[in-house]
C-alpha atoms as a PDB file:
ATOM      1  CA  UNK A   1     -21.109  -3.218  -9.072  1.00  0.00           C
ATOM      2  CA  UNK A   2     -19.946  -4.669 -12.285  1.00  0.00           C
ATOM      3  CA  UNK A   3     -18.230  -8.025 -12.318  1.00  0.00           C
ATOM      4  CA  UNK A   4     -14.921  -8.704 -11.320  1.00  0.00           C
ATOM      5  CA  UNK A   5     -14.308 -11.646 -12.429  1.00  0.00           C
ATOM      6  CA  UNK A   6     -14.342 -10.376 -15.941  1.00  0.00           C
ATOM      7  CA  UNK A   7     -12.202  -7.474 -15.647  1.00  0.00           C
ATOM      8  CA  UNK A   8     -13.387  -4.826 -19.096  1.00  0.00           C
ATOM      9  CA  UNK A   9     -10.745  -2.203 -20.913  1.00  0.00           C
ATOM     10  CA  UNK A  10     -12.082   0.223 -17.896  1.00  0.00           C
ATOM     11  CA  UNK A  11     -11.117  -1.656 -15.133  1.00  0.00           C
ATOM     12  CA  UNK A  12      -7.560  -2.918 -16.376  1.00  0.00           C
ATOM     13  CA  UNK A  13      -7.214   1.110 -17.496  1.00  0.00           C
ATOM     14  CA  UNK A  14      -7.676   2.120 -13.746  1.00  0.00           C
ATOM     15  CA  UNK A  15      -5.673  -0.823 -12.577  1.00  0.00           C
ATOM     16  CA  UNK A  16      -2.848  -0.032 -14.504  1.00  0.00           C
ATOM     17  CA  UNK A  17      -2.875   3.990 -13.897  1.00  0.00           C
ATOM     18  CA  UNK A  18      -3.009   3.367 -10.207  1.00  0.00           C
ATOM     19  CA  UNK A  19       0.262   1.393 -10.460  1.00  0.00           C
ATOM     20  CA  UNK A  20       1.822   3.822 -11.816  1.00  0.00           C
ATOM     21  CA  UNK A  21       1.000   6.138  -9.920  1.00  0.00           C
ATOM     22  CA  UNK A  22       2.424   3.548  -6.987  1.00  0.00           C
ATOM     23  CA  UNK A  23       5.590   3.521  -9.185  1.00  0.00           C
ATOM     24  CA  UNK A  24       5.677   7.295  -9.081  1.00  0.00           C
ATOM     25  CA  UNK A  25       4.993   8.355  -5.507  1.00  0.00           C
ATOM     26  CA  UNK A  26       6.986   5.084  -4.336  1.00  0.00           C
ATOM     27  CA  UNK A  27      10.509   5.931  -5.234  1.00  0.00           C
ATOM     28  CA  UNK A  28       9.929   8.941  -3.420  1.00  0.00           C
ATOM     29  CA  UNK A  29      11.317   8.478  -0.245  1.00  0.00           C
ATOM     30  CA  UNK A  30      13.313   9.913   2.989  1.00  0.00           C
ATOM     31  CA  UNK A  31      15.788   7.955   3.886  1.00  0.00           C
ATOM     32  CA  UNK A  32      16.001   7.587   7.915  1.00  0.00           C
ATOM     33  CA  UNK A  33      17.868   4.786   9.016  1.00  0.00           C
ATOM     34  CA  UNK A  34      17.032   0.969   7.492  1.00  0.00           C
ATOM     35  CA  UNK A  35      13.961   1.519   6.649  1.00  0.00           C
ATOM     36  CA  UNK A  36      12.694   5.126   4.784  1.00  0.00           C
ATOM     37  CA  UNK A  37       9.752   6.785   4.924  1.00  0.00           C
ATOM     38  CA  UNK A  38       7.740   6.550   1.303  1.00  0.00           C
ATOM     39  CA  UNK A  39       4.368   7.588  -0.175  1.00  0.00           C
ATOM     40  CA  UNK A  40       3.828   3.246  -1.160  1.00  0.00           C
ATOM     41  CA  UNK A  41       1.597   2.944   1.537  1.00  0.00           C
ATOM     42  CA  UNK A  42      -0.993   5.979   0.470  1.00  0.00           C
ATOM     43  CA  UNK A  43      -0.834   4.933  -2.913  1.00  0.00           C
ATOM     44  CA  UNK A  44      -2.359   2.023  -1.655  1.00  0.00           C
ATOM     45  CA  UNK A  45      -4.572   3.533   0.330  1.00  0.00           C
ATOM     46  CA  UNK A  46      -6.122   5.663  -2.479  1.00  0.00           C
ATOM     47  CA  UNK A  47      -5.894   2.631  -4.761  1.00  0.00           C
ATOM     48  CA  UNK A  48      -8.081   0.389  -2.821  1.00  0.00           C
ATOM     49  CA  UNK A  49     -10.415   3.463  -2.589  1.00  0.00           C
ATOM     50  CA  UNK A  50     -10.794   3.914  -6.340  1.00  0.00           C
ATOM     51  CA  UNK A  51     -10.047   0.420  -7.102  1.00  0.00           C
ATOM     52  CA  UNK A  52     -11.917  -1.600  -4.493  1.00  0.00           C
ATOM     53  CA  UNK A  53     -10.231  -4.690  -2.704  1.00  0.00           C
ATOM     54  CA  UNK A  54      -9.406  -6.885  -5.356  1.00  0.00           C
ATOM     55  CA  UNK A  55      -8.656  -4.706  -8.139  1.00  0.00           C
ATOM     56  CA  UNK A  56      -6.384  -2.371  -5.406  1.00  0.00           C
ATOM     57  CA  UNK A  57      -4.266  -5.819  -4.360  1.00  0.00           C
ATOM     58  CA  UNK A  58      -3.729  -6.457  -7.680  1.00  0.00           C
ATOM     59  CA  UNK A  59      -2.305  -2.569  -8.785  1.00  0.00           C
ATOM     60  CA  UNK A  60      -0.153  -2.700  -6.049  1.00  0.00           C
ATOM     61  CA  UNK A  61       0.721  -6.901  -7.044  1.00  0.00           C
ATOM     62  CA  UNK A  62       1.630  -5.365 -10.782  1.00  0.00           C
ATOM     63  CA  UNK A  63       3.604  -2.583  -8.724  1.00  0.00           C
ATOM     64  CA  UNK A  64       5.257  -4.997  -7.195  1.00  0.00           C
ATOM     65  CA  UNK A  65       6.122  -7.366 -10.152  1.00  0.00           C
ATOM     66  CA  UNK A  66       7.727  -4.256 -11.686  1.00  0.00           C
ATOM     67  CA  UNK A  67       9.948  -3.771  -8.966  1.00  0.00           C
ATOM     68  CA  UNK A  68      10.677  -7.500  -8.690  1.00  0.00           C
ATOM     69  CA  UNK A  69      12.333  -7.445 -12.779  1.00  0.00           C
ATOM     70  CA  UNK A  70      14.215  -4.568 -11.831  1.00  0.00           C
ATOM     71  CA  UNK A  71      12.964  -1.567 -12.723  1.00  0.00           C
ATOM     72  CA  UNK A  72      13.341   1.382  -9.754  1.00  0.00           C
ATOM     73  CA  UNK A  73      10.073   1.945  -8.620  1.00  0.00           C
ATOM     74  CA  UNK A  74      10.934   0.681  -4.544  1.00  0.00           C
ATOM     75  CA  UNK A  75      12.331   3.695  -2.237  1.00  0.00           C
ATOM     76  CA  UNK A  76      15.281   5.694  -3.242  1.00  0.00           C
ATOM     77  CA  UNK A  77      14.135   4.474  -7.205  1.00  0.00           C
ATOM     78  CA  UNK A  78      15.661   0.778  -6.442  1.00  0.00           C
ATOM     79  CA  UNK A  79      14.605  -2.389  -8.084  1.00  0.00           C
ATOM     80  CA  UNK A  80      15.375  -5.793  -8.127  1.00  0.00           C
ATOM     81  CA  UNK A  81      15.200  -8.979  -6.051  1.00  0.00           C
ATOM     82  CA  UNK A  82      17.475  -7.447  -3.771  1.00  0.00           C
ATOM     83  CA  UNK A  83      15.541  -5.053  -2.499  1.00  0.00           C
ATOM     84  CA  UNK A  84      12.944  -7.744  -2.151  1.00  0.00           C
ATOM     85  CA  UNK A  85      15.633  -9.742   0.124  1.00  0.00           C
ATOM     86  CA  UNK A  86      16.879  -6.833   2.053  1.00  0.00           C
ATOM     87  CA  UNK A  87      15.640  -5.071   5.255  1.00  0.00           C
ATOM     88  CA  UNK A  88      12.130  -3.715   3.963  1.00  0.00           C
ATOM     89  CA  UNK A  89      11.153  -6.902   1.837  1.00  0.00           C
ATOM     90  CA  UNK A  90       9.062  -7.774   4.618  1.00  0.00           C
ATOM     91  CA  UNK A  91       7.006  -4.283   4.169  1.00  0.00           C
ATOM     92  CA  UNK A  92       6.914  -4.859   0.773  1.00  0.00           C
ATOM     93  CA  UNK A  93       5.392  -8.351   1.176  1.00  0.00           C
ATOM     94  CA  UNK A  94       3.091  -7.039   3.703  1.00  0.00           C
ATOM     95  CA  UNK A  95       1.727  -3.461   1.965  1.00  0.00           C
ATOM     96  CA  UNK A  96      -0.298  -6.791  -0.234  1.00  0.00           C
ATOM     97  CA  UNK A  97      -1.823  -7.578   2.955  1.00  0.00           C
ATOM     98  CA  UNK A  98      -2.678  -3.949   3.880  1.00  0.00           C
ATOM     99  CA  UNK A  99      -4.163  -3.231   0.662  1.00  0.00           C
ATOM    100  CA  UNK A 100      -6.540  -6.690   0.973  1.00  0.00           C
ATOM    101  CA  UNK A 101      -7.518  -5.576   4.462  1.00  0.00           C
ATOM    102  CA  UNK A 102      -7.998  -1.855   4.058  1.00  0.00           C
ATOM    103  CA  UNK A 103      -9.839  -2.855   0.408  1.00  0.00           C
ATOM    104  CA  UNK A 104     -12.194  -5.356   2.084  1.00  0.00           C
ATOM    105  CA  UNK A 105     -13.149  -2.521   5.293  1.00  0.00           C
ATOM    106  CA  UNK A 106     -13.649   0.339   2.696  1.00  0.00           C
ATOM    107  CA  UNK A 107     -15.843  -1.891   0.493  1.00  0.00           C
ATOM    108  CA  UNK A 108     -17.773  -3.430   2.975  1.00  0.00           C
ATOM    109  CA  UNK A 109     -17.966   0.117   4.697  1.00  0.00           C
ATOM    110  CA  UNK A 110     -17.996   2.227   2.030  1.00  0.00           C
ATOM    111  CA  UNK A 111     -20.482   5.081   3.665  1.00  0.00           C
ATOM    112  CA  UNK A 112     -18.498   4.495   7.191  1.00  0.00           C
ATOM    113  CA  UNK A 113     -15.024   6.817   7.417  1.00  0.00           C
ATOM    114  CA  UNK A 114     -14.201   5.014  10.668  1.00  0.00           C
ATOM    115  CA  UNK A 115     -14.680   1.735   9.393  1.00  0.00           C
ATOM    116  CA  UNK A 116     -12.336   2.622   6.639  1.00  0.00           C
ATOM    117  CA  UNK A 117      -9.700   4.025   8.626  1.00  0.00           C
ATOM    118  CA  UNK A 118      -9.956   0.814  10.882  1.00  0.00           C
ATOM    119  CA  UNK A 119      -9.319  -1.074   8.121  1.00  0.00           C
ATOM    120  CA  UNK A 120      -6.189   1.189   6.580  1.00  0.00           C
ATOM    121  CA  UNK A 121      -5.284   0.701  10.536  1.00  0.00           C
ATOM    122  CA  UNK A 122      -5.408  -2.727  10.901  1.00  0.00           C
ATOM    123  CA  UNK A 123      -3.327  -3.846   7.524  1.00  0.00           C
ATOM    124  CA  UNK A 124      -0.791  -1.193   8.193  1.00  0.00           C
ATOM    125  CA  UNK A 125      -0.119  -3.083  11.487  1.00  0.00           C
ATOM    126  CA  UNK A 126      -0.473  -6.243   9.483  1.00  0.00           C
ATOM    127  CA  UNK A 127       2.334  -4.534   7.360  1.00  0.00           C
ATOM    128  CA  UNK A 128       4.551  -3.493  10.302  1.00  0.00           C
ATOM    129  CA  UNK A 129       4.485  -7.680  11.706  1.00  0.00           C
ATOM    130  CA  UNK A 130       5.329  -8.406   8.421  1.00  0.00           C
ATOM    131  CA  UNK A 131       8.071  -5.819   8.103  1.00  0.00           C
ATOM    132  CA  UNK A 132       9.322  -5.927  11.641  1.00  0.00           C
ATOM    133  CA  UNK A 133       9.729  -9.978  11.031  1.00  0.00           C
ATOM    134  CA  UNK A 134      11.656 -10.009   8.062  1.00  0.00           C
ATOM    135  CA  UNK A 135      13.687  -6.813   9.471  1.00  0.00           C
ATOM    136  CA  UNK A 136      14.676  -8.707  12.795  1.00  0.00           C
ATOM    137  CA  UNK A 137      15.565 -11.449  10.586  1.00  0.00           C
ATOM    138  CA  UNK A 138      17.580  -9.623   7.894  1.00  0.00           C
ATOM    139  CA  UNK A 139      19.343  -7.371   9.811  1.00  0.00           C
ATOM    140  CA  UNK A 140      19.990  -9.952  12.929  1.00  0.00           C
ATOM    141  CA  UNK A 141      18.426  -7.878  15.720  1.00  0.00           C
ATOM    142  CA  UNK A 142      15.702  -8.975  18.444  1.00  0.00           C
ATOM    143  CA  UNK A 143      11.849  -8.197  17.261  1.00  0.00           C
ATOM    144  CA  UNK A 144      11.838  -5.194  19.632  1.00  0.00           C
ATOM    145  CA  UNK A 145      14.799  -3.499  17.987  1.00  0.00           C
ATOM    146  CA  UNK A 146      13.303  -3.856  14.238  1.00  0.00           C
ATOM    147  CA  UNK A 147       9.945  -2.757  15.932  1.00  0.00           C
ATOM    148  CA  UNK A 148      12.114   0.466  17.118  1.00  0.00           C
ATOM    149  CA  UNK A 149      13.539   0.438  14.261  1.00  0.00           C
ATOM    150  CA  UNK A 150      11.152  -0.198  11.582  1.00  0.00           C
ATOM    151  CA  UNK A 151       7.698   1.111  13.110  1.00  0.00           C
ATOM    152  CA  UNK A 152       7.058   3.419  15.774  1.00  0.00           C
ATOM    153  CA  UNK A 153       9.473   6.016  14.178  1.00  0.00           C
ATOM    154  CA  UNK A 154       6.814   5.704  10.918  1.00  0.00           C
ATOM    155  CA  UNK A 155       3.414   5.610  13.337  1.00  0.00           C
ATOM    156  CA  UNK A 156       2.397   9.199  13.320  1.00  0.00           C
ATOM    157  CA  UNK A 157       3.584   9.791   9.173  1.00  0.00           C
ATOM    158  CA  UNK A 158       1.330   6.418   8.815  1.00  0.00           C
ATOM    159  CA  UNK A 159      -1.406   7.904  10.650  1.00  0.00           C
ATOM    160  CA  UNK A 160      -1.393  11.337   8.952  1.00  0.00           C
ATOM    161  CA  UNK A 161      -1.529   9.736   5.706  1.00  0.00           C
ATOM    162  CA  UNK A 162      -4.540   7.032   6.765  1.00  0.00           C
ATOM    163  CA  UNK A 163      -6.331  10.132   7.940  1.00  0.00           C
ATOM    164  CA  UNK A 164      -5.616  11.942   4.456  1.00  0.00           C
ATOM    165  CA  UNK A 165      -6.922   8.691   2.510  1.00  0.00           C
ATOM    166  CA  UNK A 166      -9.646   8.098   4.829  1.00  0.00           C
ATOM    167  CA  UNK A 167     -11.090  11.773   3.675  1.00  0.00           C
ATOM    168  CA  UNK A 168     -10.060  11.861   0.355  1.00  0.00           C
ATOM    169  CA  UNK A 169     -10.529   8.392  -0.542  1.00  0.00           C
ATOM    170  CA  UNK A 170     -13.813   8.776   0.023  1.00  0.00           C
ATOM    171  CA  UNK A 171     -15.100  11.393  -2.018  1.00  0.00           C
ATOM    172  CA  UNK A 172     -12.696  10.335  -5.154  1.00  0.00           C
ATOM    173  CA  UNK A 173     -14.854   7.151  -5.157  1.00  0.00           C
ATOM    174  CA  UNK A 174     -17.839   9.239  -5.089  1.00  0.00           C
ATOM    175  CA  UNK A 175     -16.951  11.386  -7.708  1.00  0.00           C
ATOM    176  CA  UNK A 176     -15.523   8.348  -9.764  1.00  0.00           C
ATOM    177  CA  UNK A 177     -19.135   6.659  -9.276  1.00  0.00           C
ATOM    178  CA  UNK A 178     -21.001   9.431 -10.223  1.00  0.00           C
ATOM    179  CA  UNK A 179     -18.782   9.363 -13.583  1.00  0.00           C
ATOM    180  CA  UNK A 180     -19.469   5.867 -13.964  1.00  0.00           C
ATOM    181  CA  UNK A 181     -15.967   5.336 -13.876  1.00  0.00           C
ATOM    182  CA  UNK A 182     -16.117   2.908 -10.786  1.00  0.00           C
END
């Protein structure tokens, strides 16, 4: 593996094209309630793949940052410290978490699927205490409600999209090695 403490043209390249393709799929969203269903989280998902740990928590950090100035690249194409402040600032805060703790699984584990997946599983809940905290907060309603309402109606979409990354993923980073792109 090449060093990352010296990041080359390559790696800021693929750091930069994976937030933006964070800042395209995250916008897109369903709203259901306080909270909508988005594509942010598989983004990160296939960003830590391609990325690795560190290089996947900082795309989604720049993703982030560009959301933070203003520009509408949050659900529903919103921006701004607002969104930041409001009900699912606490997932936003949290998906830097996820993509730390899935990157670190699927690196250390990079020839184990399950490992990976236990990894995408484990910051996503990381994501939802986050979330579910600042929610409760926000919104003034116990922990259990925001956990109602902020999580278990987004479980099995989660789930469907961890299993997606945790097969795809996979054989992008092959294929991205085998380029010598990784």
């Amino acid at each position: 593996m090449e060093n990352i403490n010296k990041p080359n043209t390559r790696q800021l390249t693929l750091i930069g094209v994976m937030s933006a393709v964070t800042c395209i799929l995250g916008p897109l969203s369903l709203p259901i309630g306080l909270v909508p269903i988005s594509l942010t989280n598989l983004a990160i998902y296939f960003s830590v793949y391609i990325l690795g740990r560190r290089r996947g928590t900082i795309s989604y950090t720049v993703y982030l940052l560009l959301g933070l100035i203003g520009l509408p690249v949050f659900s529903g194409f919103s921006g701004g410290l607002p969104k930041l402040a409001g009900p699912t600032g606490g997932y936003l805060i949290g998906f830097i978490f996820m993509a730390f703790i899935s990157g670190l699984f699927i690196d250390k584990f990079s020839n184990k699927i399950y490992m990976g997946f236990l990894g995408m599983v484990i910051g996503t809940t990381v994501t939802y205490l986050f979330g579910t905290a600042w929610l409760s907060y926000v919104a003034h309603m116990t922990f259990n409600k925001a956990l109602a309402v902020g999580v278990l109606p987004f479980i099995p979409g989660d789930l469907i999209k961890i299993i997606i990354a945790s097969l795809v993923g996979p054989q992008i980073r092959k294929r991205l090695m085998s380029a010598g792109l990784y």
